[in-house]
N, C-alpha and C. Protein backbone atom coordinates (compact mmCIF):
# COMPACT_ATOMS: atom_id res chain seq x y z
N UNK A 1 -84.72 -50.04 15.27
CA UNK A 1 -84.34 -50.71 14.05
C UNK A 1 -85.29 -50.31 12.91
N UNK A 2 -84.85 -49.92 11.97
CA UNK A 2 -85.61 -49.49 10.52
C UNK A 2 -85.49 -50.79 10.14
N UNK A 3 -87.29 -50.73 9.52
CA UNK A 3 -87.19 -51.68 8.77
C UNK A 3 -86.93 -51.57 6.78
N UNK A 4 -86.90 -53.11 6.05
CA UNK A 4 -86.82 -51.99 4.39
C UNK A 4 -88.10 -52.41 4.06
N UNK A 5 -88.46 -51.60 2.94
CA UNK A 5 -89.30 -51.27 2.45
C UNK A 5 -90.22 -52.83 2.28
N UNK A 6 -89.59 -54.10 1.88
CA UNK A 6 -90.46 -55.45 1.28
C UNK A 6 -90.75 -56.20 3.16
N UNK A 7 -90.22 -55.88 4.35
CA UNK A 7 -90.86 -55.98 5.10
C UNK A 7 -92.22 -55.33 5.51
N UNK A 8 -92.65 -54.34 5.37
CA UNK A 8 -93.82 -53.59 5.46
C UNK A 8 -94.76 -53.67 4.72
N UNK A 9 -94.61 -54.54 3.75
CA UNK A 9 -95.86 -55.20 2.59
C UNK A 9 -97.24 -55.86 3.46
N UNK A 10 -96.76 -55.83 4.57
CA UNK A 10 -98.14 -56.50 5.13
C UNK A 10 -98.73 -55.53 6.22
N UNK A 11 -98.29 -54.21 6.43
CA UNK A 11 -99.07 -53.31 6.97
C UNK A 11 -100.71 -53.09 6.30
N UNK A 12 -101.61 -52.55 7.08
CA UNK A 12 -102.65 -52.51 6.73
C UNK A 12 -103.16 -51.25 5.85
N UNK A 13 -102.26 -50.25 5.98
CA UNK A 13 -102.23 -48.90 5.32
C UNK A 13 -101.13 -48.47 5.28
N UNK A 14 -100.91 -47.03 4.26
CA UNK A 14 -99.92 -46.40 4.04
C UNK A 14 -100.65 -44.73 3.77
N UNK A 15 -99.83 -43.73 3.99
CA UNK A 15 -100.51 -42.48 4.32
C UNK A 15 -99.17 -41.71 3.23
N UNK A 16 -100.02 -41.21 2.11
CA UNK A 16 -99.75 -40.62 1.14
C UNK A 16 -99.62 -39.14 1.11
N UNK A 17 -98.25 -38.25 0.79
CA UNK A 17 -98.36 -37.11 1.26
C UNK A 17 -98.25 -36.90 0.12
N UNK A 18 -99.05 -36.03 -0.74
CA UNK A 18 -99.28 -35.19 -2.12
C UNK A 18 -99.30 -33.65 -2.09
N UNK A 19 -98.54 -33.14 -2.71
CA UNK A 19 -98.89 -31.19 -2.64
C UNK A 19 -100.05 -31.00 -3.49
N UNK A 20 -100.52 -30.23 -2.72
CA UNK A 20 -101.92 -29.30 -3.04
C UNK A 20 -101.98 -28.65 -4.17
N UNK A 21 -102.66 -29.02 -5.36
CA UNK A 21 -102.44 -28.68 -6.61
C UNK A 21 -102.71 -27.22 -6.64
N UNK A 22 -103.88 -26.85 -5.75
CA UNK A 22 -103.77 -24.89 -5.95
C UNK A 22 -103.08 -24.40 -4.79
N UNK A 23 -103.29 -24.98 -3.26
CA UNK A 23 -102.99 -24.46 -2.80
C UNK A 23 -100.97 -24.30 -2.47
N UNK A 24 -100.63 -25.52 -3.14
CA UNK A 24 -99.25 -26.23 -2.57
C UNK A 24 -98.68 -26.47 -1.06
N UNK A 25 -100.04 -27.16 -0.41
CA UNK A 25 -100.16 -27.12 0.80
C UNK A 25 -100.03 -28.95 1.07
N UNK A 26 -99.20 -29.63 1.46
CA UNK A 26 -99.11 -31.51 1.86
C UNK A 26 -100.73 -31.53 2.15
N UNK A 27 -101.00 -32.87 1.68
CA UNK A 27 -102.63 -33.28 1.79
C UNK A 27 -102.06 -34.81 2.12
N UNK A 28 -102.64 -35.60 3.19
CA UNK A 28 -101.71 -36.93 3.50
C UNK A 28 -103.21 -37.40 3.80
N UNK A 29 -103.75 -38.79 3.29
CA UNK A 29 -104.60 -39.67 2.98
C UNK A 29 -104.16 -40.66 3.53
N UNK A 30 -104.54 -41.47 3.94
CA UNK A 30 -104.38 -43.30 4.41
C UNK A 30 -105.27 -44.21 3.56
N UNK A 31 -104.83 -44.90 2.90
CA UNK A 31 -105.22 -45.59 1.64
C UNK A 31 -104.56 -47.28 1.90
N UNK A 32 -105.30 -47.82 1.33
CA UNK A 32 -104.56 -49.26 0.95
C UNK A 32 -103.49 -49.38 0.19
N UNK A 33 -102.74 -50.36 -0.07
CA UNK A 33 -102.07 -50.22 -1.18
C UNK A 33 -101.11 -51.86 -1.31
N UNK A 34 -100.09 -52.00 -2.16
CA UNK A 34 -99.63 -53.17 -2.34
C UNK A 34 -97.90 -52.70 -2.67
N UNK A 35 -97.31 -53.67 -2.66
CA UNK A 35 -95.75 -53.16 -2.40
C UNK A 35 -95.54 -54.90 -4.34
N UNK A 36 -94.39 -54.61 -4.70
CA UNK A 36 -93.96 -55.45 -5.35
C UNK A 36 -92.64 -54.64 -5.60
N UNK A 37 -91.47 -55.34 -5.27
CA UNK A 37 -90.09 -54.67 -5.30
C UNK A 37 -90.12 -53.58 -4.59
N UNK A 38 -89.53 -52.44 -5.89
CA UNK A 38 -89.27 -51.04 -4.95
C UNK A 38 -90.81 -49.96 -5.38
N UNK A 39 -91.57 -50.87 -6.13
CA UNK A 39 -93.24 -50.24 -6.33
C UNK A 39 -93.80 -50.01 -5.44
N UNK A 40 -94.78 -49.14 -5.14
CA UNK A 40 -95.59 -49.37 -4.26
C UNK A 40 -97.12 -49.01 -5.11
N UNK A 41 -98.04 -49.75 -5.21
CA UNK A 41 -99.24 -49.52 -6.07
C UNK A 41 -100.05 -48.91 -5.07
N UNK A 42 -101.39 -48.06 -5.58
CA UNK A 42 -102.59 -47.80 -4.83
C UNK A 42 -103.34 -47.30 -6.36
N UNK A 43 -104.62 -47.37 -5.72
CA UNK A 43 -105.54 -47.64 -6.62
C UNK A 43 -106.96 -46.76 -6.42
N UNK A 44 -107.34 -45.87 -7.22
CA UNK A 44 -108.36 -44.76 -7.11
C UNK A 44 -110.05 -45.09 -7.55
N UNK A 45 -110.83 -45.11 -6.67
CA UNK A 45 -111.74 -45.91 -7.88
C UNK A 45 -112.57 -45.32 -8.87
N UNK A 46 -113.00 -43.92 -8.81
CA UNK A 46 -112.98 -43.22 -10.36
C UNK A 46 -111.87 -42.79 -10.38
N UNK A 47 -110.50 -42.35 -10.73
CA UNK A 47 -109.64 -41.99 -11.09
C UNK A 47 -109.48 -40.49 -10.58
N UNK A 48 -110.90 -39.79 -10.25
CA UNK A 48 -110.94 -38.45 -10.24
C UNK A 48 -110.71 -38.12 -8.65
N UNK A 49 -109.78 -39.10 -7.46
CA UNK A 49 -109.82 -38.43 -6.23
C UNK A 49 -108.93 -36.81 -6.50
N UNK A 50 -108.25 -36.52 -5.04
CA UNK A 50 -107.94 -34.98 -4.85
C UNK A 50 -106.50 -35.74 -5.05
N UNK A 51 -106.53 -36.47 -4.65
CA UNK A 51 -104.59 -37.16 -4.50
C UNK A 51 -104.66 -37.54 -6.07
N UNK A 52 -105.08 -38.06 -6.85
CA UNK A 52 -104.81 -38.50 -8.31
C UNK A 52 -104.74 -37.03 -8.83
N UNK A 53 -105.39 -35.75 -8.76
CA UNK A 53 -105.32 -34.76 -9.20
C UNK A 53 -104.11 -34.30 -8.90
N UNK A 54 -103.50 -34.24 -7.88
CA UNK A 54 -102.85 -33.69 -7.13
C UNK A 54 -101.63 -34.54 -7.87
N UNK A 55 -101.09 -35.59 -7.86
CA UNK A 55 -100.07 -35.46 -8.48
C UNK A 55 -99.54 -36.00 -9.65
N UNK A 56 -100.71 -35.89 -10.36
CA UNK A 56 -101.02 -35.34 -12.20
C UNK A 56 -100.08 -33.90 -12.37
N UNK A 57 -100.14 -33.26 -11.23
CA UNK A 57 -99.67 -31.16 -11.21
C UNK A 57 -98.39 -31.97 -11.07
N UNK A 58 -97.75 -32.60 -9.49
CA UNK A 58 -96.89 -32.69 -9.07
C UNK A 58 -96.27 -34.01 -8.57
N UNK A 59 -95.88 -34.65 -8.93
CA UNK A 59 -95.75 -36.53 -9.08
C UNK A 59 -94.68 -36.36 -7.95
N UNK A 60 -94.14 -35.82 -7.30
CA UNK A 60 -93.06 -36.20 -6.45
C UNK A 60 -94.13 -35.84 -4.81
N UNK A 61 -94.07 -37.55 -4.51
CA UNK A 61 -94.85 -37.41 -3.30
C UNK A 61 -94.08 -38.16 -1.83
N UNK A 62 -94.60 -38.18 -1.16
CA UNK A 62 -93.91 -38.61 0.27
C UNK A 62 -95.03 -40.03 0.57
N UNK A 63 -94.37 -41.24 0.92
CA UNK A 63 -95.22 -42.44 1.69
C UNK A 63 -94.43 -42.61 2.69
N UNK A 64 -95.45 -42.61 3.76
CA UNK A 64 -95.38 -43.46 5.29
C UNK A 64 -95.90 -44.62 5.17
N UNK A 65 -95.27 -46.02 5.64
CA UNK A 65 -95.51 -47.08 6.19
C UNK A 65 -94.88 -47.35 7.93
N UNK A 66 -95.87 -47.67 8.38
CA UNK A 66 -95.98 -47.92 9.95
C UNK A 66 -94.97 -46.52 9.90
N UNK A 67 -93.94 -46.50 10.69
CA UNK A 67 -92.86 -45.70 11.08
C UNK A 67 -91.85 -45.20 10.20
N UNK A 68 -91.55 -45.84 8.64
CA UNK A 68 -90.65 -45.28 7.95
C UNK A 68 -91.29 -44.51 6.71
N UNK A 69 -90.83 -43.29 6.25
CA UNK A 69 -91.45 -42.34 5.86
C UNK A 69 -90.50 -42.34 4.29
N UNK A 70 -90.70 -42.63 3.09
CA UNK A 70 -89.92 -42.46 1.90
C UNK A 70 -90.22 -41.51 0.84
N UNK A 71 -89.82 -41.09 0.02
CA UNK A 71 -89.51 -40.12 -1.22
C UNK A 71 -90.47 -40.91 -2.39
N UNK A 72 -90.98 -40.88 -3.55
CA UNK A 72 -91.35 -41.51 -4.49
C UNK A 72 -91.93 -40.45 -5.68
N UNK A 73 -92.03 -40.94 -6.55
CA UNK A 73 -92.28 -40.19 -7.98
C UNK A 73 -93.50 -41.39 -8.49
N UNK A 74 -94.52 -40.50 -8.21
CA UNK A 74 -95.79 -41.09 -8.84
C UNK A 74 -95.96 -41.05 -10.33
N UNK A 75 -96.59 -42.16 -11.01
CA UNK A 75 -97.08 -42.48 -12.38
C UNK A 75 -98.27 -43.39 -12.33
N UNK A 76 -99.33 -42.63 -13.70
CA UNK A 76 -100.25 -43.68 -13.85
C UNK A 76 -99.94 -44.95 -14.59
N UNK A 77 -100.05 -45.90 -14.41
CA UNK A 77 -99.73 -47.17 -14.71
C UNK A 77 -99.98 -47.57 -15.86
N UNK A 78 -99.77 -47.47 -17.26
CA UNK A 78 -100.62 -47.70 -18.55
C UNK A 78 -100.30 -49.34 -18.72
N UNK A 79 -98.78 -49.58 -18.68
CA UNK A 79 -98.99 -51.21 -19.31
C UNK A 79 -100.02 -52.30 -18.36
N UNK A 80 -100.30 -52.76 -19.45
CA UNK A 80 -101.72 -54.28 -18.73
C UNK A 80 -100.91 -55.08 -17.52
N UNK A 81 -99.93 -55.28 -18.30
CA UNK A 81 -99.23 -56.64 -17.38
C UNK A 81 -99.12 -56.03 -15.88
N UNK A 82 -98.61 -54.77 -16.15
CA UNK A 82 -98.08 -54.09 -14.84
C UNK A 82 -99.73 -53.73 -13.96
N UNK A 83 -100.55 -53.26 -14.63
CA UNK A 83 -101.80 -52.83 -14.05
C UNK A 83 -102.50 -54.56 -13.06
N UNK A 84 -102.52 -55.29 -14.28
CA UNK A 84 -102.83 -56.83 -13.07
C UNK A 84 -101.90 -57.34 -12.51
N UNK A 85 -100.44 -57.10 -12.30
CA UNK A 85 -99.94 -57.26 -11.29
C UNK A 85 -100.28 -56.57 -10.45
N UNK A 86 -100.54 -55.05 -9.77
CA UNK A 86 -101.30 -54.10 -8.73
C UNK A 86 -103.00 -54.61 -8.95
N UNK A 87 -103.66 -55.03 -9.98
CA UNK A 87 -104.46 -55.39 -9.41
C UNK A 87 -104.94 -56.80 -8.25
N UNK A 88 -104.15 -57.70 -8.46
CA UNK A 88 -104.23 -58.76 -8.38
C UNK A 88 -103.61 -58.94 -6.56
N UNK A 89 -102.46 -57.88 -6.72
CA UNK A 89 -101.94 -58.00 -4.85
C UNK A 89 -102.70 -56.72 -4.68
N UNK A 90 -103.46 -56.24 -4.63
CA UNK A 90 -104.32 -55.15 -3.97
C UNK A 90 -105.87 -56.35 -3.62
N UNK A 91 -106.03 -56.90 -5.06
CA UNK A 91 -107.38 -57.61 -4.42
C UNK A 91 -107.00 -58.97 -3.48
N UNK A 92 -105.95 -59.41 -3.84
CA UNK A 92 -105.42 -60.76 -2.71
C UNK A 92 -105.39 -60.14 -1.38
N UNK A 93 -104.81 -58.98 -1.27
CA UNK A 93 -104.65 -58.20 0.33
C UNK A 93 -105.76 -58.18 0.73
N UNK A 94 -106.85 -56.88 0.03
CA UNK A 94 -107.79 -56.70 0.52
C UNK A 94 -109.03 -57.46 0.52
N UNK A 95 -108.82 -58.97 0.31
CA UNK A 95 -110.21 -59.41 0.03
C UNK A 95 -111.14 -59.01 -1.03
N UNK A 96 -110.51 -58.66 -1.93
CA UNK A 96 -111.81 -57.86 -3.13
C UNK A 96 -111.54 -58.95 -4.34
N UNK A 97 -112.25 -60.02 -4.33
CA UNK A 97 -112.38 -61.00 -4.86
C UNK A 97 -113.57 -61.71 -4.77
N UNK A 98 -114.30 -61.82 -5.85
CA UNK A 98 -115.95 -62.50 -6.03
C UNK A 98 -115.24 -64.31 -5.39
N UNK A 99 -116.74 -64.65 -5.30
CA UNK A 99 -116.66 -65.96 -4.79
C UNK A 99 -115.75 -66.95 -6.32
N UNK A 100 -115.97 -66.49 -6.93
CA UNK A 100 -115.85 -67.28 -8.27
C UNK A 100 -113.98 -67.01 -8.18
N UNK A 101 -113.73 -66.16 -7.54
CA UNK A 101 -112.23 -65.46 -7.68
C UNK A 101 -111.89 -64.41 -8.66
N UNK A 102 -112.70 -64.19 -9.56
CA UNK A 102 -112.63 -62.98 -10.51
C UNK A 102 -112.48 -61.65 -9.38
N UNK A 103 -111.82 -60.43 -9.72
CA UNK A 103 -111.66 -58.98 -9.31
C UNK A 103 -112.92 -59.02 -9.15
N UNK A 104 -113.42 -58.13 -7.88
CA UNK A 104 -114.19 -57.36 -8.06
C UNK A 104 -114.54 -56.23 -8.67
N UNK A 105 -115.47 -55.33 -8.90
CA UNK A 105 -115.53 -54.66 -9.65
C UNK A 105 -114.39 -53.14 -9.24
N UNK A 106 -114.13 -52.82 -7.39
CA UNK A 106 -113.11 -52.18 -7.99
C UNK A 106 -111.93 -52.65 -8.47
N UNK A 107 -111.56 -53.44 -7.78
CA UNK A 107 -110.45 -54.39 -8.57
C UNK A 107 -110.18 -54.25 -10.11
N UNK A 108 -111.24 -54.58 -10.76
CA UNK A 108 -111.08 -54.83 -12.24
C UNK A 108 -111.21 -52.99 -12.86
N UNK A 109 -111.75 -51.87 -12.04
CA UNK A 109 -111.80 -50.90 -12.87
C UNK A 109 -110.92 -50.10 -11.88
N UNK A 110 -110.37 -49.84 -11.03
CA UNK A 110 -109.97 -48.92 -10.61
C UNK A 110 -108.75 -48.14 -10.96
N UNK A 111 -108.33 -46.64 -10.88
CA UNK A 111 -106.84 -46.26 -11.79
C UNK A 111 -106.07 -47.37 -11.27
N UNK A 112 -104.67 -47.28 -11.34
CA UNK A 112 -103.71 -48.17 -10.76
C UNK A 112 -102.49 -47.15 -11.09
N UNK A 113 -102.05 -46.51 -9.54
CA UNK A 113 -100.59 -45.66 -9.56
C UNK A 113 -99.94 -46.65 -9.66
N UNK A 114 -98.74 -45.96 -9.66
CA UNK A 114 -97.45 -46.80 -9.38
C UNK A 114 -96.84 -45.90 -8.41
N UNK A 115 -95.70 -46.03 -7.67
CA UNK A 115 -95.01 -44.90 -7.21
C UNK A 115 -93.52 -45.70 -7.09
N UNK A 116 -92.69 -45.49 -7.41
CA UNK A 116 -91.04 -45.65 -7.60
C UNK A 116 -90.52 -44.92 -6.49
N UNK A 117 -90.49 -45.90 -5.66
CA UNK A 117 -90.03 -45.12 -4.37
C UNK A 117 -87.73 -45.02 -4.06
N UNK A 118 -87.95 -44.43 -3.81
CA UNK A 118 -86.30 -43.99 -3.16
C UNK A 118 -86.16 -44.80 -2.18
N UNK A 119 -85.15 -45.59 -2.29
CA UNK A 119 -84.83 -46.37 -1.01
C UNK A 119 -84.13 -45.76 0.14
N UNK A 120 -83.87 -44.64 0.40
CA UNK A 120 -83.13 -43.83 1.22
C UNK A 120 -84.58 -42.85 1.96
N UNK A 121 -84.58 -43.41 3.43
CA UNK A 121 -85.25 -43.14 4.10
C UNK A 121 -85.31 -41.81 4.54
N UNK A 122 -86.61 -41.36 4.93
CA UNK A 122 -86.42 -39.34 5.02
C UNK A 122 -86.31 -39.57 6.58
């Protein structure tokens, strides 16, 4: 049984397949991340990883969760509202919340993708 995409919001990772900006070779990472609708957020904490480079060149990337594998078109996130919504279920997931409840500091600075995923499973 496949599951959809807003069941798998509570996996512990997701493994990001990005093409290789020189080489055009898949580079697949396991990262945190947060789901809201058909979004899926993750979050870089200088902005400058190999996967944020990577699809700056080429925004059409591949996500695995547990067993189902989807299509998506990456973007950096500019509006606020949208950026503390991914911040806010990235730091509720992961525990990255000061005692006081404020973001932590990656929380409060880190990029914030978006990725618009295809609901039609690969």
């Amino acid at each position: 049984m496949t599951k959809q995409l807003h069941e798998l919001k509570q996996e512990d990772y997701c493994y990001l397949t990005t093409t290789g900006r020189v080489t055009g070779n898949p580079h697949e990472i396991e990262i945190w991340f947060g789901l809201n609708d058909n979004t899926l957020y993750l979050m870089s904490g200088d902005g400058k990883s190999d996967w944020v480079k990577n699809l700056r060149k080429n925004p059409a990337v591949t996500v695995r969760i547990a067993k189902q594998t989807f299509n998506a078109i990456a973007r950096i996130v500019q509006d606020e509202a949208e950026q503390m919504l991914a911040r806010n279920l990235l730091a509720d997931k992961y525990k990255e919340r000061k005692s006081d409840g404020s973001l932590s500091e990656w929380a409060q600075s880190a990029l914030v993708v978006g990725f618009d995923v295809n609901l039609e499973k690969l």
